[in-house]
PDB file of N, CA and C in Angstrom:
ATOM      1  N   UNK A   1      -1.616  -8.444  16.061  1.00  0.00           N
ATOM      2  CA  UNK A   1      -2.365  -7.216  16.331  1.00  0.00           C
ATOM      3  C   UNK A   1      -1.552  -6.324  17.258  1.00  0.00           C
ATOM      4  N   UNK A   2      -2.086  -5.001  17.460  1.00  0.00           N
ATOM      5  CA  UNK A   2      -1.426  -4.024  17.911  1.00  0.00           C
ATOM      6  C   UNK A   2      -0.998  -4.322  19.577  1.00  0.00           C
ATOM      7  N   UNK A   3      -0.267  -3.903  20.169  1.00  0.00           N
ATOM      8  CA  UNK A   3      -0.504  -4.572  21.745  1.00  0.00           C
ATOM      9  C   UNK A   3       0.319  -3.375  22.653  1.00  0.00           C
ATOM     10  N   UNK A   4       0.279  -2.957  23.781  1.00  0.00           N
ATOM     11  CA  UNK A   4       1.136  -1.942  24.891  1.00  0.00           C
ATOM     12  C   UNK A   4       2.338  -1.918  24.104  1.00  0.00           C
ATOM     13  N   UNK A   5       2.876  -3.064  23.224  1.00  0.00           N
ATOM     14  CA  UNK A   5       4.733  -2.372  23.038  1.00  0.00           C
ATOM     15  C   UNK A   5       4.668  -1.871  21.975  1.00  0.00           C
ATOM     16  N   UNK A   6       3.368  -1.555  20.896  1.00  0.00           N
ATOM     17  CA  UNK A   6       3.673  -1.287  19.653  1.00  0.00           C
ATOM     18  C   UNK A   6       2.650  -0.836  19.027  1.00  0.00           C
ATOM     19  N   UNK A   7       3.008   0.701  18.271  1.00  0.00           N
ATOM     20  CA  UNK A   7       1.461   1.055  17.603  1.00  0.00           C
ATOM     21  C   UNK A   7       0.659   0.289  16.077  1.00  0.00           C
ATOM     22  N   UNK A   8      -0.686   0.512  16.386  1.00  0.00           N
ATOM     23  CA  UNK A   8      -0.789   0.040  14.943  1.00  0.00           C
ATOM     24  C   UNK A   8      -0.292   0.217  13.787  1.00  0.00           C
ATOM     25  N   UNK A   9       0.332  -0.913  12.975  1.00  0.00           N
ATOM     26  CA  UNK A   9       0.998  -0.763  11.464  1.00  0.00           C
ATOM     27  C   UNK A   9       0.030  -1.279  10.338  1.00  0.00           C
ATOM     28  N   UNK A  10      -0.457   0.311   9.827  1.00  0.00           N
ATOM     29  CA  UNK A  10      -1.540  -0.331   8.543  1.00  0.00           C
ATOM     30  C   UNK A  10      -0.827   0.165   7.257  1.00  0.00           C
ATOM     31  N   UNK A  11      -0.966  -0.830   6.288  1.00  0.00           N
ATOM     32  CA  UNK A  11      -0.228  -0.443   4.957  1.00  0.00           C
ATOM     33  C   UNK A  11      -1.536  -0.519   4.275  1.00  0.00           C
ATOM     34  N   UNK A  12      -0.965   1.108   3.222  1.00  0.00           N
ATOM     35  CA  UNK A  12      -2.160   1.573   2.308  1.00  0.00           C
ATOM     36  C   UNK A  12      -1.027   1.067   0.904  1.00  0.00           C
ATOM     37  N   UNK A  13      -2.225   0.074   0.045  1.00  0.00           N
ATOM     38  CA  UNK A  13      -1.640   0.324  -1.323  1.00  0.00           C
ATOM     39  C   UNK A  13      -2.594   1.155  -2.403  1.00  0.00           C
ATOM     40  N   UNK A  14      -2.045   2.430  -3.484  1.00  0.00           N
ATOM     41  CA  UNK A  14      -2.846   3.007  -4.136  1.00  0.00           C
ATOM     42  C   UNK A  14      -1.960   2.852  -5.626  1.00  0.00           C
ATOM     43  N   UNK A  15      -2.372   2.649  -6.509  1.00  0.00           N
ATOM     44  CA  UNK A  15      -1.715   2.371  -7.595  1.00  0.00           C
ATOM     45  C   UNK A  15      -1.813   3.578  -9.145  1.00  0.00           C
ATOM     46  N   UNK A  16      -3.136   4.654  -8.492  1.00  0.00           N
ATOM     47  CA  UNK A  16      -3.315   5.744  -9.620  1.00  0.00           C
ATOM     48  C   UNK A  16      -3.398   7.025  -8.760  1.00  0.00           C
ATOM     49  N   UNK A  17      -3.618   7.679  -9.338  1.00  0.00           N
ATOM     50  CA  UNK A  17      -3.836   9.088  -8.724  1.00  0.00           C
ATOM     51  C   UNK A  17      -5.092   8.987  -7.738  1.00  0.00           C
ATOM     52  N   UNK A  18      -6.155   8.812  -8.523  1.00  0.00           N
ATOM     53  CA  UNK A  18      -7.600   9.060  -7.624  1.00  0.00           C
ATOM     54  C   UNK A  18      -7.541   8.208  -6.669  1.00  0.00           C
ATOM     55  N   UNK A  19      -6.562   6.951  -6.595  1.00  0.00           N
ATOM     56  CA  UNK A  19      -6.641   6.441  -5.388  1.00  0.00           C
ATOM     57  C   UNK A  19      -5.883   6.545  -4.094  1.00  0.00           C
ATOM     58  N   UNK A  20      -4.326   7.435  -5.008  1.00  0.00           N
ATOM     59  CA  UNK A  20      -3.496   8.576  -4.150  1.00  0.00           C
ATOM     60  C   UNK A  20      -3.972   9.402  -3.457  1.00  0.00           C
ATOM     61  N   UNK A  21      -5.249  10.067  -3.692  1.00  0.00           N
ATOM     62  CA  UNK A  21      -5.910  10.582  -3.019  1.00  0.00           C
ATOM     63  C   UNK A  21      -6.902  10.296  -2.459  1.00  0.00           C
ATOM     64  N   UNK A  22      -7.490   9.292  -2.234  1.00  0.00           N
ATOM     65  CA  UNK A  22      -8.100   8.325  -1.275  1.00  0.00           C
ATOM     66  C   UNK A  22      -7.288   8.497   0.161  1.00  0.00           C
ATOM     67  N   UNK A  23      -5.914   7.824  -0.401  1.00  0.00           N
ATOM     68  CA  UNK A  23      -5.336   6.990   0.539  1.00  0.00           C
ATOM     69  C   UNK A  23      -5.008   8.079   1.125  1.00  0.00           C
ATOM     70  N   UNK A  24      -4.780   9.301   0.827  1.00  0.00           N
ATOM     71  CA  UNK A  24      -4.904  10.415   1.687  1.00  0.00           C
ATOM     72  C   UNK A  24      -5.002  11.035   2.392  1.00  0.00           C
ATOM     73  N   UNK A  25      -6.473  10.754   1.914  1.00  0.00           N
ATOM     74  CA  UNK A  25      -7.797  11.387   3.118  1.00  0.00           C
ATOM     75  C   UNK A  25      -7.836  10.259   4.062  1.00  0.00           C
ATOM     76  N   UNK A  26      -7.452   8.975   3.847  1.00  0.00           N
ATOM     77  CA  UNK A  26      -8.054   7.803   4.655  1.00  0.00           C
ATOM     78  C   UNK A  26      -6.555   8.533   5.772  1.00  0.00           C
ATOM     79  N   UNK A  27      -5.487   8.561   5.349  1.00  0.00           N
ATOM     80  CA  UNK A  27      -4.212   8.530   6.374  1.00  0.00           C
ATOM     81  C   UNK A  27      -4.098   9.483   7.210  1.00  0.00           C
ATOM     82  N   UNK A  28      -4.889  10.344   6.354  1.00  0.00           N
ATOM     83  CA  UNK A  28      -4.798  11.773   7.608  1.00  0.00           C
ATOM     84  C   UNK A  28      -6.034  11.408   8.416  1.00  0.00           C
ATOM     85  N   UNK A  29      -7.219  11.026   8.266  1.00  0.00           N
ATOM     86  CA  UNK A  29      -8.166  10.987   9.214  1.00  0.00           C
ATOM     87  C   UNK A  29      -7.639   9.991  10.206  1.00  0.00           C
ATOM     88  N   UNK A  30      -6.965   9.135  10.124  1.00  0.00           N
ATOM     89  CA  UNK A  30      -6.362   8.160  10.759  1.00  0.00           C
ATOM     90  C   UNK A  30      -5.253   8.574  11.744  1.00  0.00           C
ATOM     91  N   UNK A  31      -4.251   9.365  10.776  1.00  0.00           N
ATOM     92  CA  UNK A  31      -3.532  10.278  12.180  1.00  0.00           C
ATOM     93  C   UNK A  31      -4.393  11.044  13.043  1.00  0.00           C
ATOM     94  N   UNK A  32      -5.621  11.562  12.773  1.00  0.00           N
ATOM     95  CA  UNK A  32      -6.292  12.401  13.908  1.00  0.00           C
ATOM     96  C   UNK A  32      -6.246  11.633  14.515  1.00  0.00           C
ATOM     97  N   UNK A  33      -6.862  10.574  14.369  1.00  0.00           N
ATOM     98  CA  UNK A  33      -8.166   9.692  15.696  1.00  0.00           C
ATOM     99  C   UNK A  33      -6.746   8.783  16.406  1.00  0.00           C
ATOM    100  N   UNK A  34      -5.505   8.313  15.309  1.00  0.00           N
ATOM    101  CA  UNK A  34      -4.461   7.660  16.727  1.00  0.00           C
ATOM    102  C   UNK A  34      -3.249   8.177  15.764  1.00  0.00           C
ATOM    103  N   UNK A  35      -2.292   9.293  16.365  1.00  0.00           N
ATOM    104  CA  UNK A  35      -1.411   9.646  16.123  1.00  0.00           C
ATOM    105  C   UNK A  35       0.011   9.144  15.715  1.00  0.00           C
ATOM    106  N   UNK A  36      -0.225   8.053  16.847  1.00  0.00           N
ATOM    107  CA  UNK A  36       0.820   7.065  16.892  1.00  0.00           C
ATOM    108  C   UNK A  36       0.770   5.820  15.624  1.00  0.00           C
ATOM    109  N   UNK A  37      -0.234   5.722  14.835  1.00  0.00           N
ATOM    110  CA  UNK A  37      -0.253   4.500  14.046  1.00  0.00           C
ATOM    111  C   UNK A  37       1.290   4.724  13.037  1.00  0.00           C
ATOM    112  N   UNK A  38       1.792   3.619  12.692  1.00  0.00           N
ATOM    113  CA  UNK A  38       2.603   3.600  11.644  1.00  0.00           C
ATOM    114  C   UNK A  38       1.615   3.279  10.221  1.00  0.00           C
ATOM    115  N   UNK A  39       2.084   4.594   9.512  1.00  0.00           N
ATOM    116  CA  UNK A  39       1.117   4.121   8.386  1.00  0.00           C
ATOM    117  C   UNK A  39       2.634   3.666   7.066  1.00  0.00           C
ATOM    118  N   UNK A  40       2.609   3.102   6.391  1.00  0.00           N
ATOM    119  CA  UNK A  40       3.374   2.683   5.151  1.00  0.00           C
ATOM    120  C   UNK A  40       2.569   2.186   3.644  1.00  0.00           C
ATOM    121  N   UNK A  41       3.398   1.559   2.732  1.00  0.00           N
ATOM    122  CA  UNK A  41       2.263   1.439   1.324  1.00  0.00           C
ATOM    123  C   UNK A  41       3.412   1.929   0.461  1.00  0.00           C
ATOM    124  N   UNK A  42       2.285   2.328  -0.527  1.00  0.00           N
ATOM    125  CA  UNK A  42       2.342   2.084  -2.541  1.00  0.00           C
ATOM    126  C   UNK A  42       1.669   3.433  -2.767  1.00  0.00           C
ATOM    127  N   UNK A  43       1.730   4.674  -2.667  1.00  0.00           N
ATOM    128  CA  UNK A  43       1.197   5.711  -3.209  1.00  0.00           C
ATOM    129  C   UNK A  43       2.162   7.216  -3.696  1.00  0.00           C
ATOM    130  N   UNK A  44       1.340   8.031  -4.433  1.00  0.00           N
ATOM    131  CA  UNK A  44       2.155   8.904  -4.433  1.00  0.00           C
ATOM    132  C   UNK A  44       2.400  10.348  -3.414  1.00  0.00           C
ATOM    133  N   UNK A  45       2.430  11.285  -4.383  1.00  0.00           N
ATOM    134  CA  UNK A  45       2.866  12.608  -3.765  1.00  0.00           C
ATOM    135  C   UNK A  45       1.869  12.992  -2.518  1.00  0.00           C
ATOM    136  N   UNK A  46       0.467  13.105  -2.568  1.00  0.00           N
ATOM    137  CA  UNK A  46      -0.755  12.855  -1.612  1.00  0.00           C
ATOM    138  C   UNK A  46      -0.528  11.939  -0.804  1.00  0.00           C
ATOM    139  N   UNK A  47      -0.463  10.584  -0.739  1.00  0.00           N
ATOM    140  CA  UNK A  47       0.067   9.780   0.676  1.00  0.00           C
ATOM    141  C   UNK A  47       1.104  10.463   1.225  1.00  0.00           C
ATOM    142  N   UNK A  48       2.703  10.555   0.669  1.00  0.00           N
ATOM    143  CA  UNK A  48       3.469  10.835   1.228  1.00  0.00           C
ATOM    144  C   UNK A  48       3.374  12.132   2.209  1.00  0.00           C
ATOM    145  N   UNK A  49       2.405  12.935   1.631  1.00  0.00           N
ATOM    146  CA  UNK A  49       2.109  14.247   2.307  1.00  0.00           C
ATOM    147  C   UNK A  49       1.336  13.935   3.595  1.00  0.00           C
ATOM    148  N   UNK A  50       0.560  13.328   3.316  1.00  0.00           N
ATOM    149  CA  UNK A  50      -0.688  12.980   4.406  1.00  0.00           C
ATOM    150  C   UNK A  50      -0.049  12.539   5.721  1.00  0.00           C
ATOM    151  N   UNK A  51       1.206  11.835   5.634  1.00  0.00           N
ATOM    152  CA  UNK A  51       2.230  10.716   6.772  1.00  0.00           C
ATOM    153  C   UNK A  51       2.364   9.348   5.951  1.00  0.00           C
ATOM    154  N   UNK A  52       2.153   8.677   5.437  1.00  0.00           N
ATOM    155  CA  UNK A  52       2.260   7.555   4.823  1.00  0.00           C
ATOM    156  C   UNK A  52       4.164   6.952   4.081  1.00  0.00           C
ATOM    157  N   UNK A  53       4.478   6.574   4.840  1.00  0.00           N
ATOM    158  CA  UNK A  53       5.847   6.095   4.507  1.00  0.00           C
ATOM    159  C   UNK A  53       5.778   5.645   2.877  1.00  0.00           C
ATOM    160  N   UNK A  54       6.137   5.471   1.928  1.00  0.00           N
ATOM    161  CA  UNK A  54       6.226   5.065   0.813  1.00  0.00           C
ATOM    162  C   UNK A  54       7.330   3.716   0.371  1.00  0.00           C
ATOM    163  N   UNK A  55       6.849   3.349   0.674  1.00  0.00           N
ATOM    164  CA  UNK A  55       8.091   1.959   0.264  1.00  0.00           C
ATOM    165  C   UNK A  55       8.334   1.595  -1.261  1.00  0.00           C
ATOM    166  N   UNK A  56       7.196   2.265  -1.725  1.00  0.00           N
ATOM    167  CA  UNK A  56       7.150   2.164  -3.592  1.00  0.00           C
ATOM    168  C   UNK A  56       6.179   3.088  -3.733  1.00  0.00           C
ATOM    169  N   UNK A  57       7.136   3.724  -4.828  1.00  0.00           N
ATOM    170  CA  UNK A  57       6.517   5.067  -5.673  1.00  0.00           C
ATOM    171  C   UNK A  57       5.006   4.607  -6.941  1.00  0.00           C
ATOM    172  N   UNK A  58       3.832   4.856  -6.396  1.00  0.00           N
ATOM    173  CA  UNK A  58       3.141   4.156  -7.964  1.00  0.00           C
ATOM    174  C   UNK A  58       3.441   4.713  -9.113  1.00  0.00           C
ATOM    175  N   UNK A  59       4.075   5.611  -8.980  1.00  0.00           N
ATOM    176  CA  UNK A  59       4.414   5.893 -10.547  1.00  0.00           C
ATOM    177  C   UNK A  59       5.066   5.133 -11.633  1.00  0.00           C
ATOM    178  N   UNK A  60       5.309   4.395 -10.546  1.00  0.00           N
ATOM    179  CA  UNK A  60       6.261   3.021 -11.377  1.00  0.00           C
ATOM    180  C   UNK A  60       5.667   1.961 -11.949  1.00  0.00           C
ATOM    181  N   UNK A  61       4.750   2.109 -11.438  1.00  0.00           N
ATOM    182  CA  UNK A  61       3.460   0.693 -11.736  1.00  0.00           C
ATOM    183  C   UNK A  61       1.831   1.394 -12.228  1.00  0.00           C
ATOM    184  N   UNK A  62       2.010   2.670 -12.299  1.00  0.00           N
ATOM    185  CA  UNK A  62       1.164   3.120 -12.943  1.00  0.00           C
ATOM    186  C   UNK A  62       0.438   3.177 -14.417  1.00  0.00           C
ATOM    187  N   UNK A  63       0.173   2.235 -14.860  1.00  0.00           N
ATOM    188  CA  UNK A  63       0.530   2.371 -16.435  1.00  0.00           C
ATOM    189  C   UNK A  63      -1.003   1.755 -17.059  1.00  0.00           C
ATOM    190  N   UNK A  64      -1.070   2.669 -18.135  1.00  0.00           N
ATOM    191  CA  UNK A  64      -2.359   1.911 -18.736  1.00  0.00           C
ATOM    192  C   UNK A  64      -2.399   1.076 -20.666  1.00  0.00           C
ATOM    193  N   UNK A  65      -2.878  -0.007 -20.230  1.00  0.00           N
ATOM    194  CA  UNK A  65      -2.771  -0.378 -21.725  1.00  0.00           C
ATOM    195  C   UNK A  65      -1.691  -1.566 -21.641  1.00  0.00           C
ATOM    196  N   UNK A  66      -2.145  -2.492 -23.031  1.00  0.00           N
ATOM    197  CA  UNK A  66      -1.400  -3.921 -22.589  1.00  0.00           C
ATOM    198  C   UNK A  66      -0.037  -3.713 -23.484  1.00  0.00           C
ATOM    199  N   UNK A  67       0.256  -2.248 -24.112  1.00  0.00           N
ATOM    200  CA  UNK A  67       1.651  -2.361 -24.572  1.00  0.00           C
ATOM    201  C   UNK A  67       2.485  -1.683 -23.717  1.00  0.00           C
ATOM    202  N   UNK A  68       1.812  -0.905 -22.522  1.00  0.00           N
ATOM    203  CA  UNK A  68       2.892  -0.279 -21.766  1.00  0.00           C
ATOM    204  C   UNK A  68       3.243  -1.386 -20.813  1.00  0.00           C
ATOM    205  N   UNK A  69       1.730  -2.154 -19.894  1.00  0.00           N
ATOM    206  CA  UNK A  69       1.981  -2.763 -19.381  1.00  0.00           C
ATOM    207  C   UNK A  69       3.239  -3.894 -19.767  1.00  0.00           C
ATOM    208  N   UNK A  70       2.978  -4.441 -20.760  1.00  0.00           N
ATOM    209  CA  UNK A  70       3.837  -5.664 -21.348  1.00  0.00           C
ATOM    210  C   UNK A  70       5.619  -4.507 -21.164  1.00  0.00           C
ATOM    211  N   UNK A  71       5.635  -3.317 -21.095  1.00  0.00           N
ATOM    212  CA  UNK A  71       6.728  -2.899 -21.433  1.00  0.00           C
ATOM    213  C   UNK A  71       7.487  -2.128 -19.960  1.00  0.00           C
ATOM    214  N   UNK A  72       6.270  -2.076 -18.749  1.00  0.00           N
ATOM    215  CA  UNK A  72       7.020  -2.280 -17.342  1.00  0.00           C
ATOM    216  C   UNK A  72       6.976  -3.481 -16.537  1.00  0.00           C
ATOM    217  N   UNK A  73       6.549  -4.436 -17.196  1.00  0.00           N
ATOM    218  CA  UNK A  73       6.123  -5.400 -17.237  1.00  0.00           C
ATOM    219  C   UNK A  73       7.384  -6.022 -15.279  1.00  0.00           C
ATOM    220  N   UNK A  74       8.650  -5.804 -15.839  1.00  0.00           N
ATOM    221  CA  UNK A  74       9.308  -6.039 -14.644  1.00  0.00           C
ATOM    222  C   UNK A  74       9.541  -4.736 -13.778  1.00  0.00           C
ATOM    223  N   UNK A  75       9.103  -4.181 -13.967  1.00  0.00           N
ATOM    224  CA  UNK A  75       9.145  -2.732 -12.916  1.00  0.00           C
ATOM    225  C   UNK A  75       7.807  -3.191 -11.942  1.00  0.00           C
ATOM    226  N   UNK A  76       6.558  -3.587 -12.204  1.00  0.00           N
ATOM    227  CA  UNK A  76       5.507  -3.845 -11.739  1.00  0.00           C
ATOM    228  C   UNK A  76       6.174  -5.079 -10.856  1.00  0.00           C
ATOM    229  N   UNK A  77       6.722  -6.079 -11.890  1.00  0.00           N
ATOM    230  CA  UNK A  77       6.934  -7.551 -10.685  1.00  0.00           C
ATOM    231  C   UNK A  77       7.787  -7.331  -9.778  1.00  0.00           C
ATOM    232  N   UNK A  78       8.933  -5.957  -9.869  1.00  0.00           N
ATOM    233  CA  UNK A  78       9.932  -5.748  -8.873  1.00  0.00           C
ATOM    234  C   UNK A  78       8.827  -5.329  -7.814  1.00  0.00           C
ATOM    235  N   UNK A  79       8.171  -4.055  -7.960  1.00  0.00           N
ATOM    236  CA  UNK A  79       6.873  -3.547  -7.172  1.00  0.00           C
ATOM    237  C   UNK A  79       6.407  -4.549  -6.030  1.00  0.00           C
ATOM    238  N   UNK A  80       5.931  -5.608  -7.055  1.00  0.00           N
ATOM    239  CA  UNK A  80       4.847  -6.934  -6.196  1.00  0.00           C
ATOM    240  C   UNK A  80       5.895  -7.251  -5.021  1.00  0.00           C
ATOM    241  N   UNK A  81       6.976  -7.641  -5.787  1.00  0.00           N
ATOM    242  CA  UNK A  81       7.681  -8.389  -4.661  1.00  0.00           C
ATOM    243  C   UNK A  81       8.457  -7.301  -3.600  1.00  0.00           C
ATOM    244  N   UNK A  82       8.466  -6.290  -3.689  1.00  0.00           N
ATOM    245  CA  UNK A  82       9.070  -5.622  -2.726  1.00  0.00           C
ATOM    246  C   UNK A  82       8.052  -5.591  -1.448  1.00  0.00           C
ATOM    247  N   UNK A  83       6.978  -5.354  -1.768  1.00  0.00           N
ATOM    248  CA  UNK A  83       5.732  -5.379  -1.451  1.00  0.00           C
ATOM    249  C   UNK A  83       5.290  -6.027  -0.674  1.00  0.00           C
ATOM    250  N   UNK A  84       5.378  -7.334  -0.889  1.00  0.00           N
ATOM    251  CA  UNK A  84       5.625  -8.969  -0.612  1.00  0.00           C
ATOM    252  C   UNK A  84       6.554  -8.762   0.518  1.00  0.00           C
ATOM    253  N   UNK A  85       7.895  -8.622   0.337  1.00  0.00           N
ATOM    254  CA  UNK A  85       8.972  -8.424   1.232  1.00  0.00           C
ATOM    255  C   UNK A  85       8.341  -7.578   2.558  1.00  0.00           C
ATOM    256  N   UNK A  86       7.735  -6.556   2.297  1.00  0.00           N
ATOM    257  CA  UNK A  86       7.343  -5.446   3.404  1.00  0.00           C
ATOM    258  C   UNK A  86       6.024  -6.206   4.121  1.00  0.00           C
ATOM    259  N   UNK A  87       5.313  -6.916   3.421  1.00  0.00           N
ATOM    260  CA  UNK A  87       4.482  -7.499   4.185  1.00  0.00           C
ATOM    261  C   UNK A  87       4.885  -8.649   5.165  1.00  0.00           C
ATOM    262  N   UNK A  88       5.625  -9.500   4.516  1.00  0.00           N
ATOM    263  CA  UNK A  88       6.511 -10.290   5.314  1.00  0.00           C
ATOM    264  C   UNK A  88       7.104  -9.612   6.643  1.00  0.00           C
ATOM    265  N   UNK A  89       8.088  -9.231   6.252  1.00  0.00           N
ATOM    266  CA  UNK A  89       9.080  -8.287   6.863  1.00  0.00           C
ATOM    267  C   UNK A  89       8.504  -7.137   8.604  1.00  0.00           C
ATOM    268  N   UNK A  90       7.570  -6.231   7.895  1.00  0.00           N
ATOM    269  CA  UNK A  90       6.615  -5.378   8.957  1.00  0.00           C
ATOM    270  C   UNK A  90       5.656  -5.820   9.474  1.00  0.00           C
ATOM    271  N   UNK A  91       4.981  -6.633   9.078  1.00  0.00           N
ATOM    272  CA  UNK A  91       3.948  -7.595   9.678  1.00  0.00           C
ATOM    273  C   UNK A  91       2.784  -6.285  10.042  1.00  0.00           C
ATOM    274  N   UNK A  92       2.638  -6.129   8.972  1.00  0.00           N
ATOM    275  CA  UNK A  92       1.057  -4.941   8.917  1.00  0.00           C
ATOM    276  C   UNK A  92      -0.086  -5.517   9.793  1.00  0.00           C
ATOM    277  N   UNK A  93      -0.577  -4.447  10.250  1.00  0.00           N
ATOM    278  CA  UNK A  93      -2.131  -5.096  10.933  1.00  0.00           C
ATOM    279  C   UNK A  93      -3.145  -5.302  10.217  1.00  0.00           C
ATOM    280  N   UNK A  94      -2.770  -4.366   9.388  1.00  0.00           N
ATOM    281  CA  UNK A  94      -4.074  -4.184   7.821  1.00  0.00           C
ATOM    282  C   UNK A  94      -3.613  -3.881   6.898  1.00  0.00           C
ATOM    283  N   UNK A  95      -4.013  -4.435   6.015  1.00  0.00           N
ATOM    284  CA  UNK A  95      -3.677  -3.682   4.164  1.00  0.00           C
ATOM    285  C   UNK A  95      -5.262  -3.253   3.526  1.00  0.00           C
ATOM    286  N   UNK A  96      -4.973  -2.060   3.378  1.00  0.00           N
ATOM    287  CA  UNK A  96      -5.915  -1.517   3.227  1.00  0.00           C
ATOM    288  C   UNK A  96      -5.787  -1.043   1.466  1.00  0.00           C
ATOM    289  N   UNK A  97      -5.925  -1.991   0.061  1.00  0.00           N
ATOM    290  CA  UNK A  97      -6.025  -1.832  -1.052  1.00  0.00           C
ATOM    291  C   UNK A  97      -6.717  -1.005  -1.982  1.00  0.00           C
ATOM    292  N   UNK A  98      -5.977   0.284  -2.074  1.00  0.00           N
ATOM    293  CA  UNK A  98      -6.851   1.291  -3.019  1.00  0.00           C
ATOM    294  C   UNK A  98      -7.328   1.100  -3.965  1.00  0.00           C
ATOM    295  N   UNK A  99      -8.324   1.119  -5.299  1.00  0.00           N
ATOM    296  CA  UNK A  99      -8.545   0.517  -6.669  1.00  0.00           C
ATOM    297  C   UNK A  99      -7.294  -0.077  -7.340  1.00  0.00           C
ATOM    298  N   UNK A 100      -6.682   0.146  -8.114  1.00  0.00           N
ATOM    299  CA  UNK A 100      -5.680  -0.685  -9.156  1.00  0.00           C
ATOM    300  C   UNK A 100      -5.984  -1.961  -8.706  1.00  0.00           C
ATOM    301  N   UNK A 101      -6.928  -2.580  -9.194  1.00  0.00           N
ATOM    302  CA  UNK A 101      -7.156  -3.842  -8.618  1.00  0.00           C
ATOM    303  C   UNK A 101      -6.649  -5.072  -9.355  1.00  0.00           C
ATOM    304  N   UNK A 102      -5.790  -5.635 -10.530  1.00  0.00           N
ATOM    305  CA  UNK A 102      -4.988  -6.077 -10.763  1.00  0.00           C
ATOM    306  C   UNK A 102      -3.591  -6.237 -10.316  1.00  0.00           C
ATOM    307  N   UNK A 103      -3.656  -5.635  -9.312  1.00  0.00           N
ATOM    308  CA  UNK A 103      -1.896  -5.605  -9.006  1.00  0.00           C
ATOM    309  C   UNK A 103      -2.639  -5.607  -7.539  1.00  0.00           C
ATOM    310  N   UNK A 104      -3.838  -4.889  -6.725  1.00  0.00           N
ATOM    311  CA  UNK A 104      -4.228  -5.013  -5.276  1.00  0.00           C
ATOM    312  C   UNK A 104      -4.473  -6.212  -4.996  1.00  0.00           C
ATOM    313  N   UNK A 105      -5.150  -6.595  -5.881  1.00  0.00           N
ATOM    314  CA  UNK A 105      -5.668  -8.193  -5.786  1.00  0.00           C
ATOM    315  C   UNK A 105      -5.258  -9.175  -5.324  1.00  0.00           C
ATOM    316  N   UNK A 106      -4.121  -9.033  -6.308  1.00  0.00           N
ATOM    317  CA  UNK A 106      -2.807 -10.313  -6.011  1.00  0.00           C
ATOM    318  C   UNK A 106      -2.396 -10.129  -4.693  1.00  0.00           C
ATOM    319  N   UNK A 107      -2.144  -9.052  -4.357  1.00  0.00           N
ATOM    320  CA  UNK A 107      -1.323  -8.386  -3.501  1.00  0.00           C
ATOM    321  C   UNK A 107      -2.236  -9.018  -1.813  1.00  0.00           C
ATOM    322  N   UNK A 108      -3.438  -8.627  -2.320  1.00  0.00           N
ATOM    323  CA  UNK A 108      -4.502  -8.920  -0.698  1.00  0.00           C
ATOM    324  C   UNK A 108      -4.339 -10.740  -0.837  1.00  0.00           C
ATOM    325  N   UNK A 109      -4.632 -11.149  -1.348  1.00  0.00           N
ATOM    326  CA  UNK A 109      -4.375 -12.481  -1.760  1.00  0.00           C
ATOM    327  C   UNK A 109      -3.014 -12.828  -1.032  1.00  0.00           C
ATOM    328  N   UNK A 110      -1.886 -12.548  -0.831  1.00  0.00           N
ATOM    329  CA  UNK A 110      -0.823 -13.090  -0.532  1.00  0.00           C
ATOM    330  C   UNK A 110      -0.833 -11.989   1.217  1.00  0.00           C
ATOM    331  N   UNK A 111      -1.115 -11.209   1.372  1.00  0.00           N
ATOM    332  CA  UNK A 111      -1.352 -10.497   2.843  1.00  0.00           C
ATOM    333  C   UNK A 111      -2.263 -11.175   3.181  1.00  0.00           C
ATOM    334  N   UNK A 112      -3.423 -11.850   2.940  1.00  0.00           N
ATOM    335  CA  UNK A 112      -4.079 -12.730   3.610  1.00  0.00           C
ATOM    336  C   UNK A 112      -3.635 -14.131   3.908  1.00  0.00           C
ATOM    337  N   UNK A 113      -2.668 -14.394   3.176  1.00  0.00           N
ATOM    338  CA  UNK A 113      -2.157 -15.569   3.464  1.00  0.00           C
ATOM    339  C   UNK A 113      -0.759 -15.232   4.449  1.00  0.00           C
ATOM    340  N   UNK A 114      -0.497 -14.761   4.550  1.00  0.00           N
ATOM    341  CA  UNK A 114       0.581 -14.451   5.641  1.00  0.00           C
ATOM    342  C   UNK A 114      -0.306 -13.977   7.107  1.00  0.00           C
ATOM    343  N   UNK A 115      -1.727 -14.047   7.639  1.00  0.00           N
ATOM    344  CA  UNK A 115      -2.271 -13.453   8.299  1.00  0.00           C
ATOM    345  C   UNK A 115      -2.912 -12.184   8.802  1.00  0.00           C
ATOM    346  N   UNK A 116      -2.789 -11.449   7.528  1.00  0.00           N
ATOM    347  CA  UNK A 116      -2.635 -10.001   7.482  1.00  0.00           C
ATOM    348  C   UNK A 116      -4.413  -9.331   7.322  1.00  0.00           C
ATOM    349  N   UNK A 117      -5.264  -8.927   7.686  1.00  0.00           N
ATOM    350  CA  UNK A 117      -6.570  -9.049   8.192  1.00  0.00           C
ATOM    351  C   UNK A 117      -6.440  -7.589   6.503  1.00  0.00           C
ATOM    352  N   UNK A 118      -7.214  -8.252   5.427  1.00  0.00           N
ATOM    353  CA  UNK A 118      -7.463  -6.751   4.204  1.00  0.00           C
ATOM    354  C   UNK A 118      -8.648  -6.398   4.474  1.00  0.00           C
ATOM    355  N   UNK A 119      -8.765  -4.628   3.984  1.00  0.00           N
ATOM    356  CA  UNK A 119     -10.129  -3.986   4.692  1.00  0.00           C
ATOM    357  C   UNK A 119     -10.681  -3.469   3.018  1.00  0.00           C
TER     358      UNK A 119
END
C-alpha cells in the first residue's frame, strides 16, 4: 500500500471504447481528489488523455468474434503477459478492470494472486 515515500499506483485496464471512456472519467476524477497518484493500464486515446500511462494500446486486443479473435489470437497473449509483467514489476495498489471481461478476468485473477487488492 501507498506509504510517506510513494504515491498511490492504480492500474486501469479497459479493453473497448465504452470502457476507454469509463476509465476516463474514473482517472480524471481521481487526479482531482489526489494529484499525485500514478495512474497506468490498457486503454485508449480517452485514458491517455485523462493522465493514464498506457503500457498497452487496446486496440490491439480489441477484437470481436471467434475468427478475429482466433486471428490476434497472439497479439492478445503478448497483451496478457506484458500486463502480467507490469503487475509484477510496479506493484499496483489496485487494478481497477473495465468490462472486456474475458481478458479482465484472467487478468484480476492473477493481480489477486500477486497481492494486488481488484476494485
Amino acid at each position: 500500500m501507498p506509504g510517506p515515500e510513494r504515491p498511490p499506483r492504480i492500474m486501469i485496464t479497459a479493453g473497448e471504447t465504452s470502457g476507454d471512456l469509463l476509465g476516463a472519467g474514473l482517472a480524471a476524477a481521481i487526479l482531482e481528489i489526489a494529484p499525485e497518484t500514478q495512474l497506468f493500464g490498457m486503454g485508449g486515446e480517452a485514458m491517455a488523455r485523462a493522465g493514464v500511462r498506457l503500457v498497452q494500446d487496446s486496440r490491439t486486443v480489441s477484437v470481436v468474434g471467434i475468427v478475429e479473435v482466433l486471428a490476434h489470437l497472439g497479439e492478445i497473449r503478448a497483451a496478457m503477459a506484458r500486463l502480467k509483467t507490469v503487475i509484477r514489476d510496479q506493484q499496483p495498489d489496485i487494478l481497477v478492470p473495465v468490462d472486456f471481461p474475458d481478458f479482465n478476468l484472467r487478468l484480476a485473477a492473477y493481480a489477486r494472486s500477486r497481492g494486488v487488492r481488484v476494485v
